[in-house]
Protein backbone atom coordinates (compact mmCIF):
# COMPACT_ATOMS: atom_id res chain seq x y z
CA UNK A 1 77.43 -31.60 19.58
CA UNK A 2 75.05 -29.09 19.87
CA UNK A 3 70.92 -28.96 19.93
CA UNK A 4 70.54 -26.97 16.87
CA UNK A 5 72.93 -29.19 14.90
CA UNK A 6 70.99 -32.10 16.17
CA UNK A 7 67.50 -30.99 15.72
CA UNK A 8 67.75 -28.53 13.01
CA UNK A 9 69.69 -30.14 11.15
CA UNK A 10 66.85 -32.54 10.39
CA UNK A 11 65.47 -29.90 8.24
CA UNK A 12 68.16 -30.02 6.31
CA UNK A 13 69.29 -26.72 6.86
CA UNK A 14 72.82 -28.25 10.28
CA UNK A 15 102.32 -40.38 24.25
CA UNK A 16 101.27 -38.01 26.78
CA UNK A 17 104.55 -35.70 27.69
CA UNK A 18 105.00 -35.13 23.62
CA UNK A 19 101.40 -33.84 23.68
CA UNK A 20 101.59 -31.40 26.39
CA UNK A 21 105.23 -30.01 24.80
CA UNK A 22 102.96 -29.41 21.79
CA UNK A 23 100.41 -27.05 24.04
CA UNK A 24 102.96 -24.35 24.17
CA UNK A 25 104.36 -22.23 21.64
CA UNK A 26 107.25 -23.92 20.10
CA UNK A 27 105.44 -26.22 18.04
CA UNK A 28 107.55 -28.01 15.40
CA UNK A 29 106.54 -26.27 11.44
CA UNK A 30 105.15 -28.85 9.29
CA UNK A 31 106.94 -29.59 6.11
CA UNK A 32 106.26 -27.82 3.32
CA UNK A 33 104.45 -30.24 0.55
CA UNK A 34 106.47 -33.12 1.89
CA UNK A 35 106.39 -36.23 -0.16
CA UNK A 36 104.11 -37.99 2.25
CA UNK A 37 101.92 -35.77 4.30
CA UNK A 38 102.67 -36.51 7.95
CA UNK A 39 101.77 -34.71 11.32
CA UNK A 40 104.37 -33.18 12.96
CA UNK A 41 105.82 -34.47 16.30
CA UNK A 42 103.31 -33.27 19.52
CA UNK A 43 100.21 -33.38 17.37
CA UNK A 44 97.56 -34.03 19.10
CA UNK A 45 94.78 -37.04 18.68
CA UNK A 46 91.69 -37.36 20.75
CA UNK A 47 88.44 -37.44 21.52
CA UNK A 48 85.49 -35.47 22.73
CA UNK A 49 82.54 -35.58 25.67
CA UNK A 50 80.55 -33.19 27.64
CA UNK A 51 80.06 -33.10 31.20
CA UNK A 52 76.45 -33.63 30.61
CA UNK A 53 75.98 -35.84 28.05
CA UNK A 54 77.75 -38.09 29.43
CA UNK A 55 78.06 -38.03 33.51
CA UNK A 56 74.07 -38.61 34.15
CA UNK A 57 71.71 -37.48 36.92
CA UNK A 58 72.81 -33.54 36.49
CA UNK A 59 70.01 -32.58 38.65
CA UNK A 60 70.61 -29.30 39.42
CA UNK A 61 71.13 -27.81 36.02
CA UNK A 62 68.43 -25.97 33.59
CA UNK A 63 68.47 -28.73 31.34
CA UNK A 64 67.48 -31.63 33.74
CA UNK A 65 64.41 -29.23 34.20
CA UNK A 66 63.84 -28.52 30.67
CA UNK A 67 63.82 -32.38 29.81
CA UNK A 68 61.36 -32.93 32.43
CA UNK A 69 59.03 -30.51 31.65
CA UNK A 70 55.38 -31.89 30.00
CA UNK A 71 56.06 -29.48 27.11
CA UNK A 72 59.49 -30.51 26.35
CA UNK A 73 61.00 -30.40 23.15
CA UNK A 74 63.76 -32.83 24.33
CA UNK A 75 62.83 -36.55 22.72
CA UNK A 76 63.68 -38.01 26.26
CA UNK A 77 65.44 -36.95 29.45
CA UNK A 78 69.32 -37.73 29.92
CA UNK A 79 68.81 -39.82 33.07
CA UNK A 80 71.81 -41.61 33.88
CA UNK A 81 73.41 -41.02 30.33
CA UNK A 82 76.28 -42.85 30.22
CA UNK A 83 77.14 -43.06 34.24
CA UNK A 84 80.60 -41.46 32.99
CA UNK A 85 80.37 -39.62 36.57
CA UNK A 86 81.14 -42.71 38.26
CA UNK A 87 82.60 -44.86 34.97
CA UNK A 88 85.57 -42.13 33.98
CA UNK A 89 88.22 -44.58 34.69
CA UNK A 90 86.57 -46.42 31.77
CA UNK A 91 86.24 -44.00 29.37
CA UNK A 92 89.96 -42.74 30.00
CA UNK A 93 90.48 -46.31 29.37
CA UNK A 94 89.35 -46.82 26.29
CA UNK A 95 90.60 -43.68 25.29
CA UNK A 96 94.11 -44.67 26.10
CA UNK A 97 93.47 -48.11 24.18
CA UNK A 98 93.17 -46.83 21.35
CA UNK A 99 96.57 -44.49 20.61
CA UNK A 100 95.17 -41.07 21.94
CA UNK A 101 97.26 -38.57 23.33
CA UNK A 102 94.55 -36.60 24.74
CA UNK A 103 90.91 -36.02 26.35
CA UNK A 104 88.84 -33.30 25.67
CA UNK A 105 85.85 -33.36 28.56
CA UNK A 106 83.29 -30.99 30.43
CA UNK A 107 83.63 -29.43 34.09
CA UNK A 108 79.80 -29.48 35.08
CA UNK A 109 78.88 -25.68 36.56
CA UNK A 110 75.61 -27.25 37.95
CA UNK A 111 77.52 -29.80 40.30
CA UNK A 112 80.28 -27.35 41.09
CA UNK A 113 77.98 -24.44 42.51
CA UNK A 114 75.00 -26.17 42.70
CA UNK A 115 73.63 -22.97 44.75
CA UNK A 116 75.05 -19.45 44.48
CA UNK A 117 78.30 -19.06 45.64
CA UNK A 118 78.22 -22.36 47.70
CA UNK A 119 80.74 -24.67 45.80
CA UNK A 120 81.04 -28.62 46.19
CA UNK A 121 84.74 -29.70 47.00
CA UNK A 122 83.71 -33.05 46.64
CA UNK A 123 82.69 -32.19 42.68
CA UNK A 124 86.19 -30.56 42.44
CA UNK A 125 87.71 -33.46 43.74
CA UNK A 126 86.34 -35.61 41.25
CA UNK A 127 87.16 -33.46 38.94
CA UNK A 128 90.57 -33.60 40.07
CA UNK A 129 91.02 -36.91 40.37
CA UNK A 130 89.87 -36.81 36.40
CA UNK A 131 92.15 -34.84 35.71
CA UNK A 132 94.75 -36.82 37.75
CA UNK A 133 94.06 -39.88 35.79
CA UNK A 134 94.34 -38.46 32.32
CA UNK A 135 97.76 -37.32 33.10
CA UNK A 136 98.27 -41.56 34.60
CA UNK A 137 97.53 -42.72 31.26
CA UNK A 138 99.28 -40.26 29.21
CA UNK A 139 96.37 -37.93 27.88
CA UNK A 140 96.37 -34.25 27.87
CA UNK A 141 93.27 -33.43 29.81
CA UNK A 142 91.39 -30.43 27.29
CA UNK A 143 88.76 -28.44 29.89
CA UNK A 144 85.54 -27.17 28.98
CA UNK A 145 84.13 -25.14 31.81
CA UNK A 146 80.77 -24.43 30.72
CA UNK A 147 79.06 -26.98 28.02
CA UNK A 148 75.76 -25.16 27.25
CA UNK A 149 74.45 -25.96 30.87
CA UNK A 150 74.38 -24.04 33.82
CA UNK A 151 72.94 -24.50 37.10
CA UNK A 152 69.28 -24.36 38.07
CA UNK A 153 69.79 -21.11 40.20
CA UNK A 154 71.72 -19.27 37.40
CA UNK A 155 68.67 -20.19 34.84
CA UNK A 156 66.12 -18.42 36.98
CA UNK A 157 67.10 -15.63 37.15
CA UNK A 158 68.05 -14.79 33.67
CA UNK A 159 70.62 -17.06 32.44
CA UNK A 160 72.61 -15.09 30.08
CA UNK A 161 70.16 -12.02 30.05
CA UNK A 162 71.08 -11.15 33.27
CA UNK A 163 73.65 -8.06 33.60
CA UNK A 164 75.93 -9.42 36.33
CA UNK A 165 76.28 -13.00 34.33
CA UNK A 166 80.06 -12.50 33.12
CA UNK A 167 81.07 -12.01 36.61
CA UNK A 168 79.18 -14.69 38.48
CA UNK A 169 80.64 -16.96 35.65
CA UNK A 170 84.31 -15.33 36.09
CA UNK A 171 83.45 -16.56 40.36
CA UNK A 172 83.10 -19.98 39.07
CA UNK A 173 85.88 -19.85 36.49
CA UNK A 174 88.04 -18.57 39.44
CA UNK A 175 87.36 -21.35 42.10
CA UNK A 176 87.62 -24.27 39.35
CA UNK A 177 90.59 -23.44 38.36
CA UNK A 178 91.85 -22.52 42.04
CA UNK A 179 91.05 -26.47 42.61
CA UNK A 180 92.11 -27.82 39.12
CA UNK A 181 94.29 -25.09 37.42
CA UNK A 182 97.55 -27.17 37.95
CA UNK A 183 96.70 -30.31 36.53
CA UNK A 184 94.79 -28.58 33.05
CA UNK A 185 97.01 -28.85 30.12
CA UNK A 186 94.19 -26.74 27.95
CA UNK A 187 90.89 -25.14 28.21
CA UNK A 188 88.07 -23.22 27.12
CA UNK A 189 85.78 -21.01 28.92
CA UNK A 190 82.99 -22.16 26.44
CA UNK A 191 81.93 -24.86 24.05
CA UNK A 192 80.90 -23.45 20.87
CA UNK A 193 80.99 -19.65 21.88
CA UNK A 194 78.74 -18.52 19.02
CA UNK A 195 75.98 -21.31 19.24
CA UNK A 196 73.66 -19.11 19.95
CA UNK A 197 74.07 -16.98 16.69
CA UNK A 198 74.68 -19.83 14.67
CA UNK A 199 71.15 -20.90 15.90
CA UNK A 200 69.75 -18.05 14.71
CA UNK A 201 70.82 -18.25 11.37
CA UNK A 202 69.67 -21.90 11.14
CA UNK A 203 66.38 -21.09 12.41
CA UNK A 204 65.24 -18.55 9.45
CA UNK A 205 63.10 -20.33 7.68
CA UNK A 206 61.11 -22.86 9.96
CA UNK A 207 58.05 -22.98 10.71
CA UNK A 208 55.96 -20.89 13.66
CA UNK A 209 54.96 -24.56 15.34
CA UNK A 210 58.78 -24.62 15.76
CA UNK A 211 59.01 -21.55 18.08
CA UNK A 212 56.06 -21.65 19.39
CA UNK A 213 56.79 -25.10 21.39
CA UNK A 214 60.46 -23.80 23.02
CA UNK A 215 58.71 -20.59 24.00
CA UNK A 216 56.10 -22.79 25.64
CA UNK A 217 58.63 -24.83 27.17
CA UNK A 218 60.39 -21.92 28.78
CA UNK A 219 57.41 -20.29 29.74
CA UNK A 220 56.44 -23.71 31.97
CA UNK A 221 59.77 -23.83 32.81
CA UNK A 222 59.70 -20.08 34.45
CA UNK A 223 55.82 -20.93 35.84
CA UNK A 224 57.61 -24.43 37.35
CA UNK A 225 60.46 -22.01 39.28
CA UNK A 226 58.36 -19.05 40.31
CA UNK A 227 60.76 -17.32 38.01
CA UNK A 228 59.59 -14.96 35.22
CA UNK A 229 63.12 -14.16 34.16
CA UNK A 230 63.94 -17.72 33.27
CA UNK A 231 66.41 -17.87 30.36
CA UNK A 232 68.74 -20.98 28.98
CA UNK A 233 70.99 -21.03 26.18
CA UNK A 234 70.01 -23.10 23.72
CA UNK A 235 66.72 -21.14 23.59
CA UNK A 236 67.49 -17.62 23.91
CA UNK A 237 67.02 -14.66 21.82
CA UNK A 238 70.73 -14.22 20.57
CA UNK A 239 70.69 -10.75 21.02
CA UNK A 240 69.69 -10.54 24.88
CA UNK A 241 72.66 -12.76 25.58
CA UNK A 242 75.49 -12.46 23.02
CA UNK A 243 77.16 -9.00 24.53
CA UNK A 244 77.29 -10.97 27.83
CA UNK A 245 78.55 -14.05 26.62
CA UNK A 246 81.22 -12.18 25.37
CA UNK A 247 82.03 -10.35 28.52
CA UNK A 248 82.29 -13.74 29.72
CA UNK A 249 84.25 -15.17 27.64
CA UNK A 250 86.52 -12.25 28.69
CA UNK A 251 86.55 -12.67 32.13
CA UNK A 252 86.42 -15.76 32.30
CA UNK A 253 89.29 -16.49 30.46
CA UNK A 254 91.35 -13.98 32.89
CA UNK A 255 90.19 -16.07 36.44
CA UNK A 256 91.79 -19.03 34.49
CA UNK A 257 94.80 -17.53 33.26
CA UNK A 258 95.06 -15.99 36.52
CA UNK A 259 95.93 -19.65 37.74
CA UNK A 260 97.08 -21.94 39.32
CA UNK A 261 98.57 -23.50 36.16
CA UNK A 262 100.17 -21.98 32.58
CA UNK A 263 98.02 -23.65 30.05
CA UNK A 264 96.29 -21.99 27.12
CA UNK A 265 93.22 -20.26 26.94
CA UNK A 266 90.97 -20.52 23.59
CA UNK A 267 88.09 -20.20 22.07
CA UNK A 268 85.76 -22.88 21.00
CA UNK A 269 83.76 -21.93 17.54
CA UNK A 270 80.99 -24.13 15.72
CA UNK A 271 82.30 -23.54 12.16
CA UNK A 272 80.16 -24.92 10.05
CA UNK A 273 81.11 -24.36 5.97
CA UNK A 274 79.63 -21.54 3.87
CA UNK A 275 79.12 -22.34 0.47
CA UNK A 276 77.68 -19.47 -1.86
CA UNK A 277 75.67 -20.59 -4.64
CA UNK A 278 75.05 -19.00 -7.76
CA UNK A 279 75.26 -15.24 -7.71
CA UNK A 280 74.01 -12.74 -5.43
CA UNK A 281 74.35 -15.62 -2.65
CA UNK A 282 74.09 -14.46 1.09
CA UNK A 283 77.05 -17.29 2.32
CA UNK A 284 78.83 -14.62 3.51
CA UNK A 285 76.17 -12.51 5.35
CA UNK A 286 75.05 -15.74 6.89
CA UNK A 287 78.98 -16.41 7.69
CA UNK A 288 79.12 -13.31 9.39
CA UNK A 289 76.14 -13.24 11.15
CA UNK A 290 76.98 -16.59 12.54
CA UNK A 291 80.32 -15.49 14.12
CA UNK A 292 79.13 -11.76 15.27
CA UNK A 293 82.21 -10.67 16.81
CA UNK A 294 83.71 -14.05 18.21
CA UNK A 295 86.88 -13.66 16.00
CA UNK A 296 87.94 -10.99 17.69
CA UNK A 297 87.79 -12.73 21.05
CA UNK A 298 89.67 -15.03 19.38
CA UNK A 299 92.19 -12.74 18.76
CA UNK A 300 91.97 -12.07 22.30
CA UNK A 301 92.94 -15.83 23.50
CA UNK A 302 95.43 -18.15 23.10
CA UNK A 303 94.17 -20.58 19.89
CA UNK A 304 90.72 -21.08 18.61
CA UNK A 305 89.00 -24.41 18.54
CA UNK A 306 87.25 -25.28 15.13
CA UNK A 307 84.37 -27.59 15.71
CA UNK A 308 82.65 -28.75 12.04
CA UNK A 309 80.02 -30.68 10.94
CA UNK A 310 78.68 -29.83 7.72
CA UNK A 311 78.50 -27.51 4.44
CA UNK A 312 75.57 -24.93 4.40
CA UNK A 313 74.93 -23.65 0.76
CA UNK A 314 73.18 -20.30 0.03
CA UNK A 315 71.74 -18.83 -3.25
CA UNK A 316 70.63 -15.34 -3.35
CA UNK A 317 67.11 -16.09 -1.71
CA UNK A 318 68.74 -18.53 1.02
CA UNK A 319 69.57 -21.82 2.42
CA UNK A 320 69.54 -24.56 -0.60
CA UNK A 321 69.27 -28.09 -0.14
CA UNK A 322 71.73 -30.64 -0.30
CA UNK A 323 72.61 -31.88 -4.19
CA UNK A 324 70.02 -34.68 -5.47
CA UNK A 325 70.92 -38.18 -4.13
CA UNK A 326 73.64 -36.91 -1.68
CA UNK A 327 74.04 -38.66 1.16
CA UNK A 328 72.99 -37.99 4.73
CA UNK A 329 74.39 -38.76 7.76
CA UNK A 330 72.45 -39.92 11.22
CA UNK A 331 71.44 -36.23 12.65
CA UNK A 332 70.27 -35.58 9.10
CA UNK A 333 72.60 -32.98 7.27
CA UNK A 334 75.12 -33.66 4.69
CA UNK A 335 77.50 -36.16 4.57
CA UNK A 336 80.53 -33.68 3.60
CA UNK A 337 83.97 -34.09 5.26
CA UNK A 338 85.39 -31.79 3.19
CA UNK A 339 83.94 -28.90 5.00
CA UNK A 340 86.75 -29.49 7.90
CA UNK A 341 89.37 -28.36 5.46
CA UNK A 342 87.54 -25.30 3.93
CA UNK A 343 86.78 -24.33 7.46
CA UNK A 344 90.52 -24.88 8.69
CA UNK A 345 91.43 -22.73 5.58
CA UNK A 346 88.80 -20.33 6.29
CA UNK A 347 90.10 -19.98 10.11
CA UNK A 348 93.99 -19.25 8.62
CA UNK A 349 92.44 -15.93 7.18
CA UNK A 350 90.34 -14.69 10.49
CA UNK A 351 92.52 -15.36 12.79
CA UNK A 352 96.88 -15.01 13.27
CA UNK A 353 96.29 -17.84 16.68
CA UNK A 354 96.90 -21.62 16.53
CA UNK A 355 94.06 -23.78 15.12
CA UNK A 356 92.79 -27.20 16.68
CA UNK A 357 90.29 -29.29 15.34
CA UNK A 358 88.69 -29.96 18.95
CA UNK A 359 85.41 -31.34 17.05
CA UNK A 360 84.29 -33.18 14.26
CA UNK A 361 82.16 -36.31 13.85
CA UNK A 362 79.91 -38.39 12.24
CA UNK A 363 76.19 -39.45 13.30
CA UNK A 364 75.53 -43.01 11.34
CA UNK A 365 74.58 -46.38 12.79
CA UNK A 366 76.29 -47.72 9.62
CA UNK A 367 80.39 -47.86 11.10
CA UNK A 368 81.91 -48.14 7.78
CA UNK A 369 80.93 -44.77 7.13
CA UNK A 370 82.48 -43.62 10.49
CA UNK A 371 85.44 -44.89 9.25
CA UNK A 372 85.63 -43.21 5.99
CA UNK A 373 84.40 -39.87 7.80
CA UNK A 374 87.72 -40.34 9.85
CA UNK A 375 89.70 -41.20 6.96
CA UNK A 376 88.30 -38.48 4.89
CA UNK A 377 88.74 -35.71 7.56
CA UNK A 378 92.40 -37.27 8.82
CA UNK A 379 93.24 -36.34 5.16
CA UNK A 380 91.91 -32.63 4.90
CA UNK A 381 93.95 -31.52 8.03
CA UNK A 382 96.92 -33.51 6.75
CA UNK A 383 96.99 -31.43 3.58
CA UNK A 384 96.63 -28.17 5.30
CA UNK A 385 99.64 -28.82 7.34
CA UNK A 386 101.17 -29.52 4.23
CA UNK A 387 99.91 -25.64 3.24
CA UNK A 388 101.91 -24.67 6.17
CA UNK A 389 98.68 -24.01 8.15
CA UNK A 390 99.02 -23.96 12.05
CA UNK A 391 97.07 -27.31 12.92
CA UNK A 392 97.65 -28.76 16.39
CA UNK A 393 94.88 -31.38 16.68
CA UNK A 394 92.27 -33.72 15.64
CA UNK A 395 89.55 -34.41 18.31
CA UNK A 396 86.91 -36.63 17.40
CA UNK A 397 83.09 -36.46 18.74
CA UNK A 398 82.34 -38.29 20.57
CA UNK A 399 84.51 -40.97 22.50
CA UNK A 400 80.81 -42.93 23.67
CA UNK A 401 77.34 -42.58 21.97
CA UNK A 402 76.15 -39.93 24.41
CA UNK A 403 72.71 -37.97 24.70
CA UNK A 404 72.67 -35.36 22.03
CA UNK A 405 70.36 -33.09 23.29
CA UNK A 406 66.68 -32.60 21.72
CA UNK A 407 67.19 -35.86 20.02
CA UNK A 408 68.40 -37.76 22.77
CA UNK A 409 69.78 -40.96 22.55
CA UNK A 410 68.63 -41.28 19.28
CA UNK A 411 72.07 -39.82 17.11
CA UNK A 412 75.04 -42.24 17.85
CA UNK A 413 78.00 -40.39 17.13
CA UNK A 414 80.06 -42.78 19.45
CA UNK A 415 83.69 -44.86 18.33
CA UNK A 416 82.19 -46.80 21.30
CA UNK A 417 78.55 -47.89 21.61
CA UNK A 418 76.78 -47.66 25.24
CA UNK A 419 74.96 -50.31 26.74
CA UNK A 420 72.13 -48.52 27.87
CA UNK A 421 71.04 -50.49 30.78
CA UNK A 422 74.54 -52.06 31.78
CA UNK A 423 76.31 -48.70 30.57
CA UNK A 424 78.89 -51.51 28.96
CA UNK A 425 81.01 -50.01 26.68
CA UNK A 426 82.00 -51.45 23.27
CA UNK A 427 84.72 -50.35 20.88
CA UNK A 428 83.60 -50.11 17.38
CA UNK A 429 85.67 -51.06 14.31
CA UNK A 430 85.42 -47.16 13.60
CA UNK A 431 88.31 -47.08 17.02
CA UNK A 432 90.54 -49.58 15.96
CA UNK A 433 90.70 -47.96 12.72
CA UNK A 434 91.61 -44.86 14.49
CA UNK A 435 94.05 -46.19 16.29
CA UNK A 436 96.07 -47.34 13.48
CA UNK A 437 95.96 -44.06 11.57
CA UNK A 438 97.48 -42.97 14.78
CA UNK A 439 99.58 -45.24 14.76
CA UNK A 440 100.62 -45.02 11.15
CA UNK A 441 101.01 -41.28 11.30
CA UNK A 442 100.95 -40.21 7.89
CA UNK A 443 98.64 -40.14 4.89
């Protein structure tokens, strides 16, 4: 889940050997219109975390210094999050409990090469051994390598901005996957490629106090580092990074397929849905400037990986409101789970490569709602593999009530609740629910 959904969104603007036979090509068809709409054999189930919202203590990354910072946007730091670094066995756990068939989780740059071009074995090793006890439990371990953090070095000078970033990201792509390559059923360079323009286009619209406190932030963050070039995602001007991002993705994605390992490659998209609104509405200039040209790097890779939240409506002057009296989830934008299958229909026309859902999820402290989110969404990409469409999984976020960002521990988009000084964790109804639509199969 990303900051801008998070924050901005407040504004109301945001069986483990069937599963990896499904990663390849030869995925069964779905039935066409079949009496009872039910997912083919391989499909895939999970759920979602990020290296680190989750793991705690990532020290050496831009964030930890952004969330320290006296100017801070962030409501509070991440701290020991959920202690998943040391409480993965857990996690995996509770994962298997409850009928998945795979894990979708974060490599952590910051931990890996926490100084240039000096890598930790022992973080690859613990990565490994995550990876090793996925496959123990019967889960198809999905890789992230690079959740919107990078490491503290990489931040200062330039992030993003700087020219040579594709390739010092390609070095790090290269000697993760060197240590891990064999054991990764699935992966994507990035999480949510195009946050950064979809940013952008939620931002229009707010108020100067708004800006004006990240570009303070940054600017104490550069004055803290000695480093006037200081750049990090989340808070970038779009344009200074998105040409390099994309280079990235590139290379990136050929250090991994170089291998060890044949697993697909994809691209991760936050694809929120467009919804024009009377005529003359911008939906689709805001569409398009949302994606840039991150379709065609889809085209470029092996699937793409939808990731939806909401509906975003648009007259002809811009964003509108929710309807009167609609409902609102926990992070403060619509409560609309129909906008996973317009954006899963939407995908089928911008791109010929296999679709998974590898996000979608609800923020609400109220868990009956959770469960009719699931329901709800379970449903949409049932019926559009009844349309024939290429759908190869559902992956909830998150698995554990994690820190989401500016709004820290505030959202809970868990199907387990976190203890947050025992770091217990604690199924919720919303999981066992879950677990027997798994189970069941069929809608």
């Amino acid at each position: 889940m990303s900051e801008t959904r998070a924050t901005l969104s407040r504004r109301t603007l945001l069986g483990g050997s069937l599963a990896l036979a499904a990663l390849g090509s030869s995925v069964a068809a779905a039935p066409a219109a079949p009496a009872r709409n039910r997912f083919p054999r391989g499909f895939l189930f999970g759920a979602a975390i990020s290296a680190h919202q989750s793991e705690g203590n990532d020290v050496n990354s831009d964030s930890w210094l952004l969330e320290h910072l006296p100017s801070t946007v962030f409501r509070e730091p991440s701290g020991d999050a959920c202690d998943s670094w040391d409480r993965y066995a857990e996690d995996l756990d509770l994962a298997r409990a409850i009928g998945l068939n795979c894990y979708r989780f974060g490599i952590e740059w910051a931990r890996i090469e926490p100084e240039p071009a000096r890598f930790s074995v022992a973080a690859l090793d613990h990565y490994r051994r995550m990876l090793e006890a996925c496959h123990a439990r019967g889960l198809a371990p999905i890789l992230s390598y690079n959740h919107f953090t990078v490491p503290l070095w990489f931040a200062r000078r330039g992030g993003w901005e700087a020219p040579d970033s594709p390739d010092l990201f390609a070095r790090y792509c290269a000697r993760a996957t060197e240590a891990l390559g064999d054991l990764i059923a699935m992966a994507a360079p990035f999480n949510e490629a195009n946050i950064h323009l979809l940013a952008r286009v939620l931002r229009q619209g707010l108020p100067a106090d708004y800006f004006e406190k990240r570009r303070r932030m940054i600017a104490d963050a550069a004055a803290a580092t000695a480093s006037p070039a200081f750049s990090s995602l989340l808070f970038a001007d779009a344009d200074r990074i998105d040409g390099n991002l994309l280079a990235a993705q590139r290379r990136g994605r050929q250090a991994i397929k170089a291998g060890p390992g044949d697993f697909p490659v994809g691209v991760t998209l936050s694809t929120q849905y467009y919804e024009g609104v009377g005529d003359g509405n911008v939906a689709a200039e805001m569409e398009r400037r949302s994606y840039g040209d991150w379709w065609r790097a889809v085209e470029e890779s092996d699937f793409v990986g939808v990731q939806t939240y909401m509906r975003l409506r648009y007259d002809a002057h811009g964003p509108v409101p929710p309807p009167a009296g609609a409902e609102l989830t926990g992070a403060g934008y619509e409560y609309y789970p129909a906008a996973l299958g317009h954006v899963i229909r939407r995908a089928r026309q911008l791109t010929t490569r296999p679709i998974y859902v590898t996000e979608t999820g609800i923020a609400t402290d109220d868990d009956r709602r959770r469960v009719a989110w699931i329901d709800a969404t379970l449903a949409e990409v049932a019926q559009c593999i009844a349309e024939a469409i290429d759908v190869r999984s559902y992956i909830y976020w998150s698995l554990l009530d994690n820190f989401e960002w500016s709004s820290g521990y505030g959202p809970h988009f868990g199907l387990a609740a976190v203890d947050r000084a025992s770091f217990r964790r604690t199924l919720k109804p919303s999981a066992r629910h879950f677990d027997a639509r798994i189970r069941a199969g069929h809608f």
